[in-house]
Protein backbone atom coordinates (compact mmCIF):
# COMPACT_ATOMS: atom_id res chain seq x y z
CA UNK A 1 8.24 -13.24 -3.21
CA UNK A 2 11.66 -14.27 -1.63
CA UNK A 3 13.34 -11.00 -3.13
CA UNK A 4 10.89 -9.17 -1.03
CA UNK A 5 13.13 -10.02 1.32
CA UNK A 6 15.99 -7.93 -0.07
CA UNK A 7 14.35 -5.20 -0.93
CA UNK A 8 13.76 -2.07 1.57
CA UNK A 9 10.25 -1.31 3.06
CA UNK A 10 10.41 1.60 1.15
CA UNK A 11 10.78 -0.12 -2.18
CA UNK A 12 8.33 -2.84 -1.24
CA UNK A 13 5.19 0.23 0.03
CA UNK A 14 6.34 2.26 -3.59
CA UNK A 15 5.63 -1.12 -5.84
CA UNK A 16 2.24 -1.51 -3.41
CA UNK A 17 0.77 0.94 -1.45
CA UNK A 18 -1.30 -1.68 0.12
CA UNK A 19 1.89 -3.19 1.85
CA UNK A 20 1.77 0.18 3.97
CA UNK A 21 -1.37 -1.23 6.14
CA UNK A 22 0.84 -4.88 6.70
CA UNK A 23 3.53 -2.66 7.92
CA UNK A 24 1.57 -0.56 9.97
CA UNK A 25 0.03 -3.61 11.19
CA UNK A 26 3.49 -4.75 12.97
CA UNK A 27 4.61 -1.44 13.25
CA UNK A 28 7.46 -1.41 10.55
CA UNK A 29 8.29 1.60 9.74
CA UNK A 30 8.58 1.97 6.14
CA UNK A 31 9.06 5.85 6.35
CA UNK A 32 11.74 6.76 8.59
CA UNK A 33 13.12 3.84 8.62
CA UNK A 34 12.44 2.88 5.35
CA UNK A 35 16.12 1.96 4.04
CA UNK A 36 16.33 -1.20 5.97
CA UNK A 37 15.20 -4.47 4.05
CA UNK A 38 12.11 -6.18 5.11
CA UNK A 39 14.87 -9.30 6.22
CA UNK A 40 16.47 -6.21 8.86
CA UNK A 41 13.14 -5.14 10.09
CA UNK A 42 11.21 -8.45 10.86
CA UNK A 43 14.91 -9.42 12.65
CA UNK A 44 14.64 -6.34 14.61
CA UNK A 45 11.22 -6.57 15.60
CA UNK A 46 11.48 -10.11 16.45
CA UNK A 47 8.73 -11.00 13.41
CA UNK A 48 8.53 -13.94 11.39
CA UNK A 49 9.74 -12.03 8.28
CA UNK A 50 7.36 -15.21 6.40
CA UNK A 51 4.04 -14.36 8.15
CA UNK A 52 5.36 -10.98 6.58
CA UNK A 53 5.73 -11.96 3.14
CA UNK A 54 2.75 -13.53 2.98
CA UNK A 55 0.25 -11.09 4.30
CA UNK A 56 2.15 -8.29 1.72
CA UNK A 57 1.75 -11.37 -0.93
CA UNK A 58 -2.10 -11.46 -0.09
CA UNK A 59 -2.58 -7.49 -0.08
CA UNK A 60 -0.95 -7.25 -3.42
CA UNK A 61 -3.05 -10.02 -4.78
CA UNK A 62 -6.38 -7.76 -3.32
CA UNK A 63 -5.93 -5.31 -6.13
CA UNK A 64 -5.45 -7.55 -8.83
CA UNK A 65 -9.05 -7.21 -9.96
CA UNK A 66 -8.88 -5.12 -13.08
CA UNK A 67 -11.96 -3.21 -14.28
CA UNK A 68 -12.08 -2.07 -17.75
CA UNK A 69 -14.10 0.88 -18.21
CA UNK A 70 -14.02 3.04 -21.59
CA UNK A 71 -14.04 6.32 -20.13
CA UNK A 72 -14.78 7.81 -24.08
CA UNK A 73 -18.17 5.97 -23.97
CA UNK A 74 -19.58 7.47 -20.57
CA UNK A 75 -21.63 10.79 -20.42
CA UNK A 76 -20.16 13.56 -18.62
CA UNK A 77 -21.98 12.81 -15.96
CA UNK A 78 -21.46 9.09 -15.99
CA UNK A 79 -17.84 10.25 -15.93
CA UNK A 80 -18.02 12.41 -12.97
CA UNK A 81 -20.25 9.95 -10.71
CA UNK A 82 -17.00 7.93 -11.23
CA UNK A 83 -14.52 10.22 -10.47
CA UNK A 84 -16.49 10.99 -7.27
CA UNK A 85 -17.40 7.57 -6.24
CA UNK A 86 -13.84 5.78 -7.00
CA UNK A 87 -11.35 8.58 -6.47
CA UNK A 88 -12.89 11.36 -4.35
CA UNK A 89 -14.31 8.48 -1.87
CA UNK A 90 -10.59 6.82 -1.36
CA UNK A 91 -9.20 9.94 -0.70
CA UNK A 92 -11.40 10.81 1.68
CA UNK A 93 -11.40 7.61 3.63
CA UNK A 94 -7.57 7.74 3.31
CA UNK A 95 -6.90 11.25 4.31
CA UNK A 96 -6.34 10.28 8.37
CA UNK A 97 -3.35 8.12 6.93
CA UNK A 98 -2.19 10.69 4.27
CA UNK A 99 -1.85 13.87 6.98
CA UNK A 100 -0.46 11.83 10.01
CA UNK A 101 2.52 10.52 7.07
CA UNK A 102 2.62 14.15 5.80
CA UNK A 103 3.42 15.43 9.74
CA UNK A 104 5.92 12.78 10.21
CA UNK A 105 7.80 13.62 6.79
């Protein structure tokens, strides 16, 4: 977790999306300013860059529950109920996010 550290916020939010939300948390900002290493950001924000790395180490750890589904077994409509449910619902609950980063880029 310690090379966190040396890696930029931009690196850290491509390996796991949920590291975006810690960052926005302490307002980091991983887009414009997403070049500078997580080390550079917590010094310049006066953060303790280990309360960092832990919450991103906890938010990475949140999605480590893996769900194997055979999509060749389901019925079409099984198949679509989880497209809707799993993809169509994130995206709408994460659309907010998605437009105010598409304004700023």
């Amino acid at each position: 977790m310690n090379d966190l550290k040396t890696k930029s916020l931009a690196q850290i939010v491509n390996s796991n999306h949920r590291a975006a939300s810690v960052f926005e948390k302490y307002h980091l900002d991983f887009c414009c300013k997403g070049k500078r290493t997580l080390q550079q950001a917590c010094v310049e924000s006066e953060l303790p860059v280990d309360d960092i790395l832990a919450e991103l180490n906890k938010s990475d750890q949140q999605g480590t529950v893996k769900v194997t589904i055979n999509f060749g077994k389901l019925s079409l409509s099984q198949l679509v109920e989880h497209i809707i449910s799993t993809h169509h619902e994130y995206v709408k609950k994460e659309m907010p996010a998605i437009a105010m980063y598409l304004q700023k880029v």
